[in-house]
N, C-alpha and C. Protein backbone atom coordinates (compact mmCIF):
# COMPACT_ATOMS: atom_id res chain seq x y z
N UNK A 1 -20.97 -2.24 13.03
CA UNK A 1 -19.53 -2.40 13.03
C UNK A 1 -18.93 -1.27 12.21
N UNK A 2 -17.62 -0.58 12.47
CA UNK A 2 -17.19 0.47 12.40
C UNK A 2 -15.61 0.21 11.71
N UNK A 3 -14.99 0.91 11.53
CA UNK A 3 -13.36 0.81 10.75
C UNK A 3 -12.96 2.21 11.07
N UNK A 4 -11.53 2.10 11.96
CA UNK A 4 -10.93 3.44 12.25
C UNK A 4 -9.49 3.24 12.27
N UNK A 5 -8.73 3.97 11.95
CA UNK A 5 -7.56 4.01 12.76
C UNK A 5 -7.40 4.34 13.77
N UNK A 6 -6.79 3.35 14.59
CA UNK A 6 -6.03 3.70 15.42
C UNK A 6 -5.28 4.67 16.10
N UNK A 7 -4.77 5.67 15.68
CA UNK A 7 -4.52 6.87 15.54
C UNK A 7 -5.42 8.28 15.78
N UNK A 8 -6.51 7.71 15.27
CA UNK A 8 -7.91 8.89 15.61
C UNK A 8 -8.10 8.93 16.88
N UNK A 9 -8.29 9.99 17.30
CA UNK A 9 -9.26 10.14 18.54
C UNK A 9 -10.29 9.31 19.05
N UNK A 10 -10.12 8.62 20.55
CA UNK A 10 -10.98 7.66 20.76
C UNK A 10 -12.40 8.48 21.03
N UNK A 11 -13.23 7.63 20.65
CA UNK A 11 -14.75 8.40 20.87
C UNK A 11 -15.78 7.56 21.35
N UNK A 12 -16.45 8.13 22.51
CA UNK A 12 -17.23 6.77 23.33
C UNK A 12 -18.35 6.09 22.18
N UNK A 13 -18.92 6.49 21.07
CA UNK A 13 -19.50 5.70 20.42
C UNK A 13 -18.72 4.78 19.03
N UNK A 14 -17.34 4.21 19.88
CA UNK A 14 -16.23 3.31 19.32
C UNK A 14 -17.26 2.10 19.63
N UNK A 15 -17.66 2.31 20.90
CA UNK A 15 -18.15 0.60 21.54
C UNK A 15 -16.90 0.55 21.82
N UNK A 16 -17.11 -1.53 21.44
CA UNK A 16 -15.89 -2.43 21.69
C UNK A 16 -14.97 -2.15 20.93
N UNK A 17 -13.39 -2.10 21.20
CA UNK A 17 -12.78 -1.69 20.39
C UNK A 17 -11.47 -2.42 19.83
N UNK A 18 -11.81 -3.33 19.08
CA UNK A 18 -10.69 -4.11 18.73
C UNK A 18 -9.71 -3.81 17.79
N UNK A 19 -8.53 -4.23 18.02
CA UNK A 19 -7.22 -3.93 17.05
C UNK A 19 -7.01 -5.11 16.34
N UNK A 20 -6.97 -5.33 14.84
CA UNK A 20 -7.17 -6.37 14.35
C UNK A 20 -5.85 -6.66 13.46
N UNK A 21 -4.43 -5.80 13.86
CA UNK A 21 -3.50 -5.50 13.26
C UNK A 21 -2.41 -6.54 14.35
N UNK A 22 -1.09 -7.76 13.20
CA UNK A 22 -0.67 -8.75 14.00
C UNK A 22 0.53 -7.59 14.62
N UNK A 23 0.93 -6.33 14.39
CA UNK A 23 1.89 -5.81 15.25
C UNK A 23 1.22 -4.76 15.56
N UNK A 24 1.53 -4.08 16.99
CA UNK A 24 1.28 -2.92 17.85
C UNK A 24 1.49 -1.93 17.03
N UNK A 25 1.02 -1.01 17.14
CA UNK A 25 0.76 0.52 15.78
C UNK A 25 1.67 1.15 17.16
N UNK A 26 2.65 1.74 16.34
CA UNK A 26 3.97 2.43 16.57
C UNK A 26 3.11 4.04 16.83
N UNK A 27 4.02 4.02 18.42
CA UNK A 27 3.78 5.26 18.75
C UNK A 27 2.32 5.58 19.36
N UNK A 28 1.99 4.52 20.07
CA UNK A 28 0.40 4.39 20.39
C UNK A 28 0.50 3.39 22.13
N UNK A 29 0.43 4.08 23.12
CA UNK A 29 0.51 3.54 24.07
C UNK A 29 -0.64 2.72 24.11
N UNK A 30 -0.89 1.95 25.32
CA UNK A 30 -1.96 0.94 25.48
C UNK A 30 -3.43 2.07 25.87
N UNK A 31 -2.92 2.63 27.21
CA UNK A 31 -3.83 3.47 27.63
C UNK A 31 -4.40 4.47 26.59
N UNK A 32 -3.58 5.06 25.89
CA UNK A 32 -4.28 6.00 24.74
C UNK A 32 -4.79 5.25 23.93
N UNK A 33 -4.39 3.92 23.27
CA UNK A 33 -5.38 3.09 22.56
C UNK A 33 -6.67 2.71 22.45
N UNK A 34 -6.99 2.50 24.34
CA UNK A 34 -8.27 2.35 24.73
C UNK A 34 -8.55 0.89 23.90
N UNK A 35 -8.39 0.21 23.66
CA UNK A 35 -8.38 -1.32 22.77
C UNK A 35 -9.01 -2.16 24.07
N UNK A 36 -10.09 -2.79 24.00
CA UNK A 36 -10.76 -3.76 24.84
C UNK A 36 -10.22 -5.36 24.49
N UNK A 37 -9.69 -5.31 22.86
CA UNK A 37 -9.36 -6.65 22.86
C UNK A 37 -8.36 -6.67 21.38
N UNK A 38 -7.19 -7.28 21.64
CA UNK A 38 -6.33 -7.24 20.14
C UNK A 38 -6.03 -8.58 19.73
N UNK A 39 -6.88 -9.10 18.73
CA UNK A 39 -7.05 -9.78 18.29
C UNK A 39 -6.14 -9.83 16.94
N UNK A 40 -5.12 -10.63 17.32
CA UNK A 40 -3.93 -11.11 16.35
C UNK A 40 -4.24 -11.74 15.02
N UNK A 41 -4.98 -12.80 16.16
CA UNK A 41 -5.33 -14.34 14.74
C UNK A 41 -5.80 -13.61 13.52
N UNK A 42 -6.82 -12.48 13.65
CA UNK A 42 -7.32 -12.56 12.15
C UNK A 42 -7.07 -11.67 11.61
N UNK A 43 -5.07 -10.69 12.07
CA UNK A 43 -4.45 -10.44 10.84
C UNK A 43 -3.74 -10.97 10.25
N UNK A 44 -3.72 -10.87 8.81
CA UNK A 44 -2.78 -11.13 8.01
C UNK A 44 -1.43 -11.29 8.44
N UNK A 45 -1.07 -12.75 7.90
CA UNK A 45 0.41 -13.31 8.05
C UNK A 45 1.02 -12.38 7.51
N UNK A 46 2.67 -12.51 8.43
CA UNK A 46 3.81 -11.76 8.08
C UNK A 46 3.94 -11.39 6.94
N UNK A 47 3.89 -12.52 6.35
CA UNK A 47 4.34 -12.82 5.15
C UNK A 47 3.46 -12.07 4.02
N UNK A 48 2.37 -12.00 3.85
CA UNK A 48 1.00 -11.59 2.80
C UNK A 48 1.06 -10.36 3.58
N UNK A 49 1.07 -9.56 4.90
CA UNK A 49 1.16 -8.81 4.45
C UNK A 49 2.25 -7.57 4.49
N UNK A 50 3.65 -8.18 4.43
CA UNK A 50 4.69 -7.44 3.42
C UNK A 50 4.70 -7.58 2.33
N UNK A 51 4.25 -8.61 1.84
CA UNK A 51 4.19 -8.61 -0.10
C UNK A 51 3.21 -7.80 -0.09
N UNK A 52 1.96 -7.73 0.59
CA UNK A 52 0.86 -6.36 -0.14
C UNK A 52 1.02 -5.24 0.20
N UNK A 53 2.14 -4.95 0.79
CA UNK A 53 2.35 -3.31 1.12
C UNK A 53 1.67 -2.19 1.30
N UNK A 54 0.10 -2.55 0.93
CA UNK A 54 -0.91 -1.24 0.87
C UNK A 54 -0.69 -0.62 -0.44
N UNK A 55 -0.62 -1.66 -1.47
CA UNK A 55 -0.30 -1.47 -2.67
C UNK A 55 -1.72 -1.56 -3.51
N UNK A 56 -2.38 -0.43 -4.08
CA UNK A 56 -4.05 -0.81 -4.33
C UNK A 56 -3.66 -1.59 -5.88
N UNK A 57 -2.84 -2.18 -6.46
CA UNK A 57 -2.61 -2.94 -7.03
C UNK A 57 -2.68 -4.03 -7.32
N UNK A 58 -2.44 -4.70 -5.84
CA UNK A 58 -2.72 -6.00 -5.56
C UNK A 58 -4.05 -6.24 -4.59
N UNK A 59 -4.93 -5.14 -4.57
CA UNK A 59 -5.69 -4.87 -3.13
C UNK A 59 -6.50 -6.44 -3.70
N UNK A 60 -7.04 -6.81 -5.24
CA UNK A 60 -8.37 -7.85 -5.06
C UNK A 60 -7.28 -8.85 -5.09
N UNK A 61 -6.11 -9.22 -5.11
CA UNK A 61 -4.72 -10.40 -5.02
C UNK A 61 -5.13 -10.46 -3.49
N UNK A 62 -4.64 -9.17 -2.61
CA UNK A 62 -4.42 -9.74 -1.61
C UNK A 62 -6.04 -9.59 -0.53
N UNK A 63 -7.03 -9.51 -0.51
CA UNK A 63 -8.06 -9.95 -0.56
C UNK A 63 -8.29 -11.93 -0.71
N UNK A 64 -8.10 -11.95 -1.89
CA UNK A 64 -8.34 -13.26 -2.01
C UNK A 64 -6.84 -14.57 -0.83
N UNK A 65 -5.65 -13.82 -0.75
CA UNK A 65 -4.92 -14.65 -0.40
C UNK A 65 -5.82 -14.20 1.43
N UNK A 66 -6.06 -13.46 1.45
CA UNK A 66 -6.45 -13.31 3.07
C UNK A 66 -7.20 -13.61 3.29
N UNK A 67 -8.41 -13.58 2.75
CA UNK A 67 -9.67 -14.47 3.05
C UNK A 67 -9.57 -16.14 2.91
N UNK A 68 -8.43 -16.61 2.15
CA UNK A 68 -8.05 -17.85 2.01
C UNK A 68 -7.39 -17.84 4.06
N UNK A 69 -6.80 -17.44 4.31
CA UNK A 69 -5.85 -17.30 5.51
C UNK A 69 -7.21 -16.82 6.81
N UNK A 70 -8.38 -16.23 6.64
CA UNK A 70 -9.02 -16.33 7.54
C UNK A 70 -9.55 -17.28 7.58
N UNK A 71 -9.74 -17.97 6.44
CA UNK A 71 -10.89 -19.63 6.47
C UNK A 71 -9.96 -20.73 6.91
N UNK A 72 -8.83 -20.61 7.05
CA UNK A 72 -8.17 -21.67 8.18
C UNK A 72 -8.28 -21.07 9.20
N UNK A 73 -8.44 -19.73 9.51
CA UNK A 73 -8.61 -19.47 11.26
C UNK A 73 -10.18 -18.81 11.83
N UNK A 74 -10.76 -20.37 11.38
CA UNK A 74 -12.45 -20.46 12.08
C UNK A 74 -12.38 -20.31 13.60
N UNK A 75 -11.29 -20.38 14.35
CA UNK A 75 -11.57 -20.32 15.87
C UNK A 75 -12.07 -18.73 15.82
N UNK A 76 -10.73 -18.25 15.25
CA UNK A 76 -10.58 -16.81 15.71
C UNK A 76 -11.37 -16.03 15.26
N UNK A 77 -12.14 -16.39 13.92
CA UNK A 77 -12.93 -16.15 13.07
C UNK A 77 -14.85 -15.76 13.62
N UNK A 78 -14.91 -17.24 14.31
CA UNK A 78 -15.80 -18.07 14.93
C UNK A 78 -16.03 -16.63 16.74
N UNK A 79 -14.88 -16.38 16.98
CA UNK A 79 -14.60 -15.41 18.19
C UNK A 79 -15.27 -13.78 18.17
N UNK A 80 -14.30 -13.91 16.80
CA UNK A 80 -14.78 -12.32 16.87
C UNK A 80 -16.18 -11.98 16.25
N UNK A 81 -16.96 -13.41 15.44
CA UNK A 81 -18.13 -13.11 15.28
C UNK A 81 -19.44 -12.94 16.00
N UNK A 82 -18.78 -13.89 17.28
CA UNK A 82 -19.62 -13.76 18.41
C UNK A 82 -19.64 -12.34 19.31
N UNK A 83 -18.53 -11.81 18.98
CA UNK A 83 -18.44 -10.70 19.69
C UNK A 83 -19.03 -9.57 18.87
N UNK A 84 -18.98 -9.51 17.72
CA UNK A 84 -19.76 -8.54 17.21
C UNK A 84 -20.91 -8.46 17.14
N UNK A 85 -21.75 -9.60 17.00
CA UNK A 85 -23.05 -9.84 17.24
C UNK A 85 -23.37 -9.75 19.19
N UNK A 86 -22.53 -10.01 19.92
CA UNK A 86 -22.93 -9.78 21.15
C UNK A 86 -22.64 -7.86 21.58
N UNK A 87 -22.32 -7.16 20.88
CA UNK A 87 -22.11 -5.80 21.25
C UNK A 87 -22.81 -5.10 20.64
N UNK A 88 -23.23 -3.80 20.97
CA UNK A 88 -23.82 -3.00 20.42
C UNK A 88 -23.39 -2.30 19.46
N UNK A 89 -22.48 -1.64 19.83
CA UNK A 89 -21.23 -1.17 18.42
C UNK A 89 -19.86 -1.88 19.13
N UNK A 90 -19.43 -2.23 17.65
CA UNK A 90 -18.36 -2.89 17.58
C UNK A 90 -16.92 -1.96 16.97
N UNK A 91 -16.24 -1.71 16.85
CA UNK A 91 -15.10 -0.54 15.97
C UNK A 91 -14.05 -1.77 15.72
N UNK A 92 -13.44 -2.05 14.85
CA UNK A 92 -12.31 -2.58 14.37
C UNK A 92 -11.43 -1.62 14.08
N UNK A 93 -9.94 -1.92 14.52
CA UNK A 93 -8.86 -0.44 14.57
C UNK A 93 -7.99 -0.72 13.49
N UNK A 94 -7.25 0.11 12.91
CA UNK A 94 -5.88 -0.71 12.16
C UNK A 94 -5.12 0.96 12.40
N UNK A 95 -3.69 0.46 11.54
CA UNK A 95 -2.91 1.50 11.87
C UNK A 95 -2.39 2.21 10.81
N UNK A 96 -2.90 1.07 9.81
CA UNK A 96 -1.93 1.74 8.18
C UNK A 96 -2.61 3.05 7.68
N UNK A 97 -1.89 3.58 7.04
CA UNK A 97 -2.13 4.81 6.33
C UNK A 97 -3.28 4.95 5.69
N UNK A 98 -3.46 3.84 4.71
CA UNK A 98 -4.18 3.52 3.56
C UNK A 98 -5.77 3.66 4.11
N UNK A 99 -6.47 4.25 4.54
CA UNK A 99 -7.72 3.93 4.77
C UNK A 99 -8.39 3.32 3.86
N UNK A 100 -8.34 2.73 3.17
CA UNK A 100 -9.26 1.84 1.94
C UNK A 100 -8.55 0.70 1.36
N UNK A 101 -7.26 0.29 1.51
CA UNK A 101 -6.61 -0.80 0.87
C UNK A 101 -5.66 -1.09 2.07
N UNK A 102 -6.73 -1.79 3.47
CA UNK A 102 -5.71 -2.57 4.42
C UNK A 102 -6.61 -3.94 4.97
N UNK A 103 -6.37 -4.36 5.70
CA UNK A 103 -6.58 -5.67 6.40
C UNK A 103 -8.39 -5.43 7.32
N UNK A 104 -8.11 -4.13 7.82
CA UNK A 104 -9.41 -3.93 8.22
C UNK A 104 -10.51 -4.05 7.61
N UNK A 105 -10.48 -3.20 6.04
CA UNK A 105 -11.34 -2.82 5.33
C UNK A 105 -11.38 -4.57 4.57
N UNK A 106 -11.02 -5.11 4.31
CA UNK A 106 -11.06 -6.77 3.65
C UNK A 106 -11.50 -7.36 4.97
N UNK A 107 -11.21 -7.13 6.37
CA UNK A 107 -11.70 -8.20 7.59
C UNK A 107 -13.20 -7.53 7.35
N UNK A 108 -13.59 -6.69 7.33
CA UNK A 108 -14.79 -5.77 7.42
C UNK A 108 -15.84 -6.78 6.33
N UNK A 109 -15.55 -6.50 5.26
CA UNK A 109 -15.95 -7.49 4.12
C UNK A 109 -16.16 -8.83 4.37
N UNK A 110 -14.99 -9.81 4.34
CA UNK A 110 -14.68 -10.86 5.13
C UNK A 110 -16.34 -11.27 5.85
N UNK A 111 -16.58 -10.44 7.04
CA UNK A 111 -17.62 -11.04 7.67
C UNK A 111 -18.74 -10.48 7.50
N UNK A 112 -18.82 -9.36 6.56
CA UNK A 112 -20.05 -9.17 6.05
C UNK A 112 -20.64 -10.01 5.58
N UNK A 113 -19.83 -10.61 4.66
CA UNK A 113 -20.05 -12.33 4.15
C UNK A 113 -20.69 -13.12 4.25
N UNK A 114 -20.12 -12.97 5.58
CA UNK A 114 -20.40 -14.25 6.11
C UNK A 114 -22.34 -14.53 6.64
N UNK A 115 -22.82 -13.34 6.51
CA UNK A 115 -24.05 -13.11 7.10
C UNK A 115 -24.60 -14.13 6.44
């Protein structure tokens, strides 16, 4: 399993390529996305994440409020684990700037976890 933006150049050893971000990354058509599956449920609420802004301040705050917010969403949770274990390479996309203090890099963690 892999972590990219969205934004990068798609590259056939992406694999599957999921967008794990709850709004569409601005300025990114579908077709140039190349996204096999955008999986909403297991980003971060509206709400958690405009208060964390990509603020590395709050990065282990908002960590803990999001991993609280993925363990009520075992469906979606439960989904994408099957899918990563059923693919060969897997890529998770996001769109924020921050390459190290966003939703990807904590979902990434998240199910490392879970192993």
């Amino acid at each position: 399993m892999k972590i990219k933006r969205v934004y990068e150049k798609f590259d056939k050893d992406d694999g599957y390529r999921i967008l794990v971000d709850r709004l569409w990354p601005r300025g990114v058509s579908k077709e140039k996305a190349k996204i096999d599956l955008w999986l909403k449920e297991v980003a971060p609420s509206n709400e958690l994440r405009k208060w964390f802004s990509h603020d590395p301040f709050k990065w282990l705050d908002f960590k803990k409020k999001y991993f609280k917010e993925l363990d009520s969403e075992k469906g979606a949770v439960v989904n994408l684990k099957k899918i990563v274990v059923g693919k060969k390479d897997v890529t998770l996309l996001f769109s924020a700037k921050d390459v190290r203090y966003n939703n990807a890099v904590a979902l990434f963690d998240y199910l490392n976890a879970l192993d």
